[in-house]
Protein backbone atom coordinates (compact mmCIF):
# COMPACT_ATOMS: atom_id res chain seq x y z
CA UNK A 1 161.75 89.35 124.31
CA UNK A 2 159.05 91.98 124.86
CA UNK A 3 156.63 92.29 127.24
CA UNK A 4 153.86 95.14 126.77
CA UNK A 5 152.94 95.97 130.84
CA UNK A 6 155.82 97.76 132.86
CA UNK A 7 155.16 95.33 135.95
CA UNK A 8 156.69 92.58 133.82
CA UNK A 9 159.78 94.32 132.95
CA UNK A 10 161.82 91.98 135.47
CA UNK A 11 160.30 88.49 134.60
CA UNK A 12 161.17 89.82 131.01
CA UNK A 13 164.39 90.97 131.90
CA UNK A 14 165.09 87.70 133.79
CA UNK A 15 163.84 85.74 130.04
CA UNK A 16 166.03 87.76 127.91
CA UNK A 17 169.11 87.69 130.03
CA UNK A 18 168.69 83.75 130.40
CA UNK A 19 167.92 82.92 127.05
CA UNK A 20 170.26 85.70 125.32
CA UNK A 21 167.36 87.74 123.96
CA UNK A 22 167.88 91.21 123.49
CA UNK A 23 164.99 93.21 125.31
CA UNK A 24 162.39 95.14 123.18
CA UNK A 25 160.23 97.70 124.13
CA UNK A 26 156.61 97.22 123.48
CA UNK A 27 156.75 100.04 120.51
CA UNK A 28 159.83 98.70 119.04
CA UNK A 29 158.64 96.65 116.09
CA UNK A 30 160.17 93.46 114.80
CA UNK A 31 160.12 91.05 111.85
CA UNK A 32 161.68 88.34 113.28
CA UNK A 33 160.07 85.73 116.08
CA UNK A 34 159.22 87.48 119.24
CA UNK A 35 158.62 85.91 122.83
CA UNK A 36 156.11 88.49 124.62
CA UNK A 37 155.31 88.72 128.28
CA UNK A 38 151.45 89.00 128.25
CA UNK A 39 149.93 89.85 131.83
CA UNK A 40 147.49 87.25 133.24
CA UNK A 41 145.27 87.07 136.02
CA UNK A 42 145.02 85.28 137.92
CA UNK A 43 148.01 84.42 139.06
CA UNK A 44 150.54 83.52 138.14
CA UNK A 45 150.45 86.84 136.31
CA UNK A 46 151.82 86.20 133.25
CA UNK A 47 152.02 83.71 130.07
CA UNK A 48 154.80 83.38 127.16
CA UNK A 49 153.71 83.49 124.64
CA UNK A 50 155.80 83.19 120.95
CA UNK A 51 154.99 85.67 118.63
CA UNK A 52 155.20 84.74 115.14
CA UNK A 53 155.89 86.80 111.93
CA UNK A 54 153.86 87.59 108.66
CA UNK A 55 156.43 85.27 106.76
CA UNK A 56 155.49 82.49 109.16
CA UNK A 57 151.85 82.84 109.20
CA UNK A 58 151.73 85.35 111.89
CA UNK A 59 149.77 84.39 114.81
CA UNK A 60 150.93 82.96 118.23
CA UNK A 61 152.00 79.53 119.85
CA UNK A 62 151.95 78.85 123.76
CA UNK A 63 152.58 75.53 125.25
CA UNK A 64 148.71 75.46 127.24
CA UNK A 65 147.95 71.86 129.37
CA UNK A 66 144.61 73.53 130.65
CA UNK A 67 142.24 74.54 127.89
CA UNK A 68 141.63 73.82 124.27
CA UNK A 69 142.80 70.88 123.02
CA UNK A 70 145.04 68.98 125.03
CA UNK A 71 141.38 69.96 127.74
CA UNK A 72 139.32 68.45 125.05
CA UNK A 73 141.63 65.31 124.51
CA UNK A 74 142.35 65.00 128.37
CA UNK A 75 138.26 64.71 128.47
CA UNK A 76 137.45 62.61 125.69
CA UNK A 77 140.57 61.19 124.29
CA UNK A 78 140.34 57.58 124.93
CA UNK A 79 142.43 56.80 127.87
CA UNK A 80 144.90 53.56 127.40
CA UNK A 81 142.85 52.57 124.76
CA UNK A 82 143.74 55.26 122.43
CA UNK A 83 147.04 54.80 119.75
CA UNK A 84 149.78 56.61 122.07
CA UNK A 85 148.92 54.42 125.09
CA UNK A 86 148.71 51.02 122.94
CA UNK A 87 151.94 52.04 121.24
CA UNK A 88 154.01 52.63 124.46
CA UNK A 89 152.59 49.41 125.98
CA UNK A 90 150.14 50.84 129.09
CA UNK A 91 148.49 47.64 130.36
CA UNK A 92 146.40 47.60 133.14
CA UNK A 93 147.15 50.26 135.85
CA UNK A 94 150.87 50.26 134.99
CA UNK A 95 153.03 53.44 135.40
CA UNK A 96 155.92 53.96 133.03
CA UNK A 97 159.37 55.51 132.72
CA UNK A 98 159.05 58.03 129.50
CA UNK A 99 161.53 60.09 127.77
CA UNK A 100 160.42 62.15 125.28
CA UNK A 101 163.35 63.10 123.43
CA UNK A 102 161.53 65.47 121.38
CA UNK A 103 159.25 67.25 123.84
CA UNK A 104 158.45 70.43 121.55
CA UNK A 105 155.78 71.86 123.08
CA UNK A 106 154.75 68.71 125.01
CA UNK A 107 151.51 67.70 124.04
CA UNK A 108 152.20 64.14 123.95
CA UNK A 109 153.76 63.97 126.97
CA UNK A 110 151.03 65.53 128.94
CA UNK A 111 148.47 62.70 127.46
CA UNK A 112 151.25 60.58 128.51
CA UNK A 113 151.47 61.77 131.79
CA UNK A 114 147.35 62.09 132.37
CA UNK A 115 147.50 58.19 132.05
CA UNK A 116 149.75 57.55 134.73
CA UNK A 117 153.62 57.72 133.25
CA UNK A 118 156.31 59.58 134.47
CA UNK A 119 157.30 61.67 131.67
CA UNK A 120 160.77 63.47 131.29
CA UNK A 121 160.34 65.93 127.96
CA UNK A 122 163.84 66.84 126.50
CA UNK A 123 164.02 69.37 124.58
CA UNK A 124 166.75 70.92 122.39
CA UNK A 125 165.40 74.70 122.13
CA UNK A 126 165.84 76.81 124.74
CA UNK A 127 162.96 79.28 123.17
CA UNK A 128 160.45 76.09 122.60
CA UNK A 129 161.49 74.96 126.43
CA UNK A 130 161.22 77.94 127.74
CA UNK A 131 157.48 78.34 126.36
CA UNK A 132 156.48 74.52 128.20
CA UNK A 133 158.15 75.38 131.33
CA UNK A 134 155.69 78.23 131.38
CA UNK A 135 153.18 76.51 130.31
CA UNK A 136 153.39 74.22 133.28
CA UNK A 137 154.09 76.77 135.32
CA UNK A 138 150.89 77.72 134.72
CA UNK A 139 149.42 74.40 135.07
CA UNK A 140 150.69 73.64 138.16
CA UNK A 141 148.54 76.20 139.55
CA UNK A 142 145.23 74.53 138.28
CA UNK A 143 143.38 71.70 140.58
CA UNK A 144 142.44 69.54 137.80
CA UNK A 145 145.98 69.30 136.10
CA UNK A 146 148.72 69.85 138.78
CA UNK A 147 149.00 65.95 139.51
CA UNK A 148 149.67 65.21 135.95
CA UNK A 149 152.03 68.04 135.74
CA UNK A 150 153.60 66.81 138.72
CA UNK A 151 154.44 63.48 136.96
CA UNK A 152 156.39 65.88 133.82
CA UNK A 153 159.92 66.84 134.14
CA UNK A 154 161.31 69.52 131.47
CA UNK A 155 165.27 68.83 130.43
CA UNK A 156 166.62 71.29 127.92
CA UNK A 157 169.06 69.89 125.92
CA UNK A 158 170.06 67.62 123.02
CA UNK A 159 168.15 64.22 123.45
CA UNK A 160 171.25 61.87 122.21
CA UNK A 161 173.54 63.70 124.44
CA UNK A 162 171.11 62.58 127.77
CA UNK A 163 170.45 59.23 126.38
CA UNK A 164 174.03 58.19 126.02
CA UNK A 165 174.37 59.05 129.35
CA UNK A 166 171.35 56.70 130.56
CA UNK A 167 172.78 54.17 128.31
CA UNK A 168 175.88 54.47 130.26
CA UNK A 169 176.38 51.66 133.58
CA UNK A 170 175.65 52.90 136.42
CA UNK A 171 174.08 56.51 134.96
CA UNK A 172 170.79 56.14 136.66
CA UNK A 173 167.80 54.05 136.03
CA UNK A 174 166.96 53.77 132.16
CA UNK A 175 163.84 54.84 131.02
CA UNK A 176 161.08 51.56 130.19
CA UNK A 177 160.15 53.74 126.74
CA UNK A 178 161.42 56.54 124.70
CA UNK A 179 159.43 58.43 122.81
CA UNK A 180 160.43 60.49 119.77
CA UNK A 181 158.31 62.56 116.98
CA UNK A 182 161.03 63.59 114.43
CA UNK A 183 159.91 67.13 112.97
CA UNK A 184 157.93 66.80 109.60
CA UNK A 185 155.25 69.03 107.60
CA UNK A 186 151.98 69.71 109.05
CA UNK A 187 149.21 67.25 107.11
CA UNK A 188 145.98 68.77 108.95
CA UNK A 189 143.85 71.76 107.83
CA UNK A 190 144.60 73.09 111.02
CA UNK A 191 145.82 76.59 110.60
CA UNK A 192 146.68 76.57 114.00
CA UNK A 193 148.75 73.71 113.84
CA UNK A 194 150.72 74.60 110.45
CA UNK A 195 151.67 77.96 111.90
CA UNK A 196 152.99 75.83 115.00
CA UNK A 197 154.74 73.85 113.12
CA UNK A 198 156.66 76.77 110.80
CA UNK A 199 157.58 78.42 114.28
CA UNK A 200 158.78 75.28 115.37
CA UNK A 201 160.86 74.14 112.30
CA UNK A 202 162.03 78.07 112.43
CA UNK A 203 163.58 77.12 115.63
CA UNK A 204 165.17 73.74 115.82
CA UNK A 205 165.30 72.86 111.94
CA UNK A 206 164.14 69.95 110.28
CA UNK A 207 165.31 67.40 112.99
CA UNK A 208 167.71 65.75 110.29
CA UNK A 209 169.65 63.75 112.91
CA UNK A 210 166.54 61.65 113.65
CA UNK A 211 168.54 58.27 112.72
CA UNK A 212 171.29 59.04 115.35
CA UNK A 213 168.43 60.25 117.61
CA UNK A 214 167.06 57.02 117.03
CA UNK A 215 170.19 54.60 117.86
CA UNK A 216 170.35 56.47 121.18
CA UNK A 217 167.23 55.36 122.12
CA UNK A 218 167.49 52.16 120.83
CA UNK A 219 170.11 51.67 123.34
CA UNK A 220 168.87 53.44 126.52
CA UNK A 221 165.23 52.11 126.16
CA UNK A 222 164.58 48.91 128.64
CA UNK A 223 161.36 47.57 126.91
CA UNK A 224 160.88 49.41 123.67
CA UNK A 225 161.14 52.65 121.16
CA UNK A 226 158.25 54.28 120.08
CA UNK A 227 158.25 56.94 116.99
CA UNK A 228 155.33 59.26 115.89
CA UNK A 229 155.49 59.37 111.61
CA UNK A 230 153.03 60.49 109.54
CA UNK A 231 151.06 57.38 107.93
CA UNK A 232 152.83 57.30 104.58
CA UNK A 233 156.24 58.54 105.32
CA UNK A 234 159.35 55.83 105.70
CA UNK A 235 160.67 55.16 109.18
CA UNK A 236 163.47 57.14 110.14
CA UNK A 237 166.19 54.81 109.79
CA UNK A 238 167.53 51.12 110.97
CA UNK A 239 166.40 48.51 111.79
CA UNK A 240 163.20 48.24 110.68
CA UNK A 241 160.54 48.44 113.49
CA UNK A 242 159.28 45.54 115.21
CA UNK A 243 155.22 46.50 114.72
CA UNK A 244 153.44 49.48 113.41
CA UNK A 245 150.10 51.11 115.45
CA UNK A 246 148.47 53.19 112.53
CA UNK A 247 145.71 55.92 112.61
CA UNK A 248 144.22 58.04 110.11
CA UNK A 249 146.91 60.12 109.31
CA UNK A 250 149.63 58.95 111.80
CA UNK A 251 151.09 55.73 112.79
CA UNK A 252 153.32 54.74 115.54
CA UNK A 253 156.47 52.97 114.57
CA UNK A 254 157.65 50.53 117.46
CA UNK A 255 160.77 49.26 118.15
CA UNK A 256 161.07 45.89 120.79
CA UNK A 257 164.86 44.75 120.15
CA UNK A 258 166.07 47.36 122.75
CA UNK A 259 168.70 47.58 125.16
């Protein structure tokens, strides 16, 4: 954890002491990942921002909701026509019960969320949570997003874990759909994007325990299972899905025999 303005020291302090980070100083140079305290302003004053090394590609990633992409596909990205929303089974005006058992930095479930759903984003990485809860920190603070924001909920932890539990009798209301996008290599040009994706498989591995990720949600899903693949890879494990939703490079495996 480093942060490179002294009014920051406490938020950082606060980060590294709840995440069990030690505490750079801003000259103090490391090889390894790095979450930095950059000062902002407006407020809220500051964004986290994950700092990547040379062996990763260098650059940055920052869970953002406001500008650049998720902007650009919250403006133009096809509303409940578009894969996603056909694949979870939006109809009409509709709200759903999400989980996205693997939030990462929770672009999905934003889009998600802009069409209406209630979205809870589970995610196993405290580092990778802790960059979307600032990044809807920061959201929350902007007129044009804060209702969709208001509709996310951010649980850190392991997704199978919480959806036993939902699966459970009387453990709460069960979610109508849950989500999942298993970890895989990046197949865009996107420098951008393949540095993400290093950082993120740097963090929370290769997601090899997709199958039992899967049963889980096979059994705490009310209406159906939904999971992101790239177009040519196999699905992650038994049974077969029900119906595939394909796009250009990705298809949507979906799963109806739930519950």
């Amino acid at each position: 954890m480093r942060t490179d303005d002294t009014s920051l020291i406490e938020s950082a302090q606060h980060w590294a002491v709840r995440l069990g980070c030690p505490l750079l100083h801003q000259r103090q140079r490391s090889d390894a990942l790095v979450l930095e305290l950059r000062p902002e302003s407006p407020a809220p004053g500051y964004r986290l921002v994950l700092r990547c090394p040379a062996e990763l590609g260098g650059g940055n990633v920052q869970a953002e909701f406001v500008t650049g992409a998720l902007g650009y596909r919250l403006r133009a990205g096809g509303g409940r026509s578009q894969p996603l929303a056909r694949a979870v089974g939006l109809r009409g005006g509709a709200a759903l019960e999400i989980v996205d058992a693997t939030a990462g930095l929770g672009r999905d479930a934003f889009v998600l969320a802009s069409l209406g759903c209630r979205v809870t984003l589970v995610e196993r990485s405290p580092i990778v949570a802790a960059l979307v809860e600032d990044g809807l920190r920061r959201a929350a603070a902007d007129e044009d997003v804060a209702e969709i924001v208001a509709r996310m909920r951010l649980v850190t932890g392991d997704g199978r874990v919480l959806l036993a539990r939902l699966a459970e009798d009387n453990a709460g209301p069960r979610p109508d759909v849950v989500y999942m996008d298993p970890m895989y290599p990046a197949r865009t040009k996107s420098a951008l994007v393949k540095k993400e994706l290093r950082a993120l498989r740097a963090l929370v591995g290769g997601d090899e325990d997709a199958g039992e990720l899967l049963a889980a949600a096979l059994h705490a899903a009310r209406r159906r299972v939904v999971v992101k693949r790239p177009l040519r890879a196999p699905p992650v494990g038994q049974p077969a899905p029900s119906t595939q939703i394909r796009g250009k490079t990705t298809r949507y495996d979906v799963y109806l025999n739930v519950g």
